[in-house]
Protein backbone atom coordinates (compact mmCIF):
# COMPACT_ATOMS: atom_id res chain seq x y z
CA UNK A 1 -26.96 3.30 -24.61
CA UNK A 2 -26.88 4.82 -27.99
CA UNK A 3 -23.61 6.01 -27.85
CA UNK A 4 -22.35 2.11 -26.86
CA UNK A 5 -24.01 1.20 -29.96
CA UNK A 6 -22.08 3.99 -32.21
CA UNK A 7 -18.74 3.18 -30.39
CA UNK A 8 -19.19 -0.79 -30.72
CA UNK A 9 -18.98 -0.95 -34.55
CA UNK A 10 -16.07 1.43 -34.38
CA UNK A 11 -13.68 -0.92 -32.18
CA UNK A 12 -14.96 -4.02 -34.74
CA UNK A 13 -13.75 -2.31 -37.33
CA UNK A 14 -10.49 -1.15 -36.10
CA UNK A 15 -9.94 -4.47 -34.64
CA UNK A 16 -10.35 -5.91 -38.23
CA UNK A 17 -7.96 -3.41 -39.92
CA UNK A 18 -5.55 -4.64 -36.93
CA UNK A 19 -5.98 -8.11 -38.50
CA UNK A 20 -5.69 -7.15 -42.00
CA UNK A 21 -2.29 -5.17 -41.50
CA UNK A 22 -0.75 -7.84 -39.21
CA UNK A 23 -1.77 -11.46 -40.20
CA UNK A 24 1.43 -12.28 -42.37
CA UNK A 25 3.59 -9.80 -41.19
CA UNK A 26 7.50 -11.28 -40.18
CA UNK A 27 8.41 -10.05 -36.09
CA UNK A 28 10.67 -10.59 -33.99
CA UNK A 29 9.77 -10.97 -30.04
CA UNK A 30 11.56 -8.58 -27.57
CA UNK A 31 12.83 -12.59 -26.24
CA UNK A 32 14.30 -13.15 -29.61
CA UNK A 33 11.70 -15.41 -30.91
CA UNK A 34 10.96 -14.75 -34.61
CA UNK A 35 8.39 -15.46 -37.28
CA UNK A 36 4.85 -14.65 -39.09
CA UNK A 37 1.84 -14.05 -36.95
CA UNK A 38 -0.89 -16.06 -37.62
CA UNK A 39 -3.55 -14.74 -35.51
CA UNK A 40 -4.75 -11.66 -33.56
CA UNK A 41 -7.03 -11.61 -30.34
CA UNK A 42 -8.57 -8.70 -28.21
CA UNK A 43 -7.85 -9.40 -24.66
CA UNK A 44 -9.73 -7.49 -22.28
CA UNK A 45 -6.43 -6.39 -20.15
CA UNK A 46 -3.23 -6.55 -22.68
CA UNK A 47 -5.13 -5.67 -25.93
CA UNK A 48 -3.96 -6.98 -28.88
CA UNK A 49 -2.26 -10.56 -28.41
CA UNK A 50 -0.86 -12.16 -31.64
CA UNK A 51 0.17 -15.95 -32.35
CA UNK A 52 3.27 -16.46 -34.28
CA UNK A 53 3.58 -19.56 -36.41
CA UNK A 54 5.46 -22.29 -35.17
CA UNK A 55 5.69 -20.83 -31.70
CA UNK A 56 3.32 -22.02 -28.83
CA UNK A 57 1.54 -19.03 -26.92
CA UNK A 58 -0.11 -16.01 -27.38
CA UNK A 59 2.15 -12.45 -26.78
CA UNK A 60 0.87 -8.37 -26.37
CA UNK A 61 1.33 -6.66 -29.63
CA UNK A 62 3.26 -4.26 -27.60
CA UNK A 63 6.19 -6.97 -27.26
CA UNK A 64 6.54 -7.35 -31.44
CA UNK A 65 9.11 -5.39 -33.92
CA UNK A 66 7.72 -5.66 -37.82
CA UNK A 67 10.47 -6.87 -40.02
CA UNK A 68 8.84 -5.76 -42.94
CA UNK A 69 7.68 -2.40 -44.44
């Protein structure tokens, strides 16, 4: 177990540095949908999942191009 407990803080905190470099960011979905992403989720078989603003759903980070530097 104690090697769960080193490893658990680890993904928190690289999950929150995901959130802190993405929430804002401008994309564009691979199915031409475009805009800021609002929120990030884990999601235990795609990973990340964003929300863009304005747009209904919830996409894989894997599906995003960042507009901006």
């Amino acid at each position: 177990m104690p090697s769960v407990n080193r490893r658990a803080p680890k993904i928190l905190k690289e999950y929150g540095e995901a959130q802190a470099e993405l929430i804002g960011k401008a994309v564009v979905l691979t199915d031409g949908k475009a805009g800021t992403i609002e929120y990030v989720w884990l999601d235990e078989l795609h990973g990340l999942r964003i929300s863009i603003k304005g747009h209904d759903g919830r996409w894989p980070v894997s599906t995003i191009k960042i507009t901006e530097n």
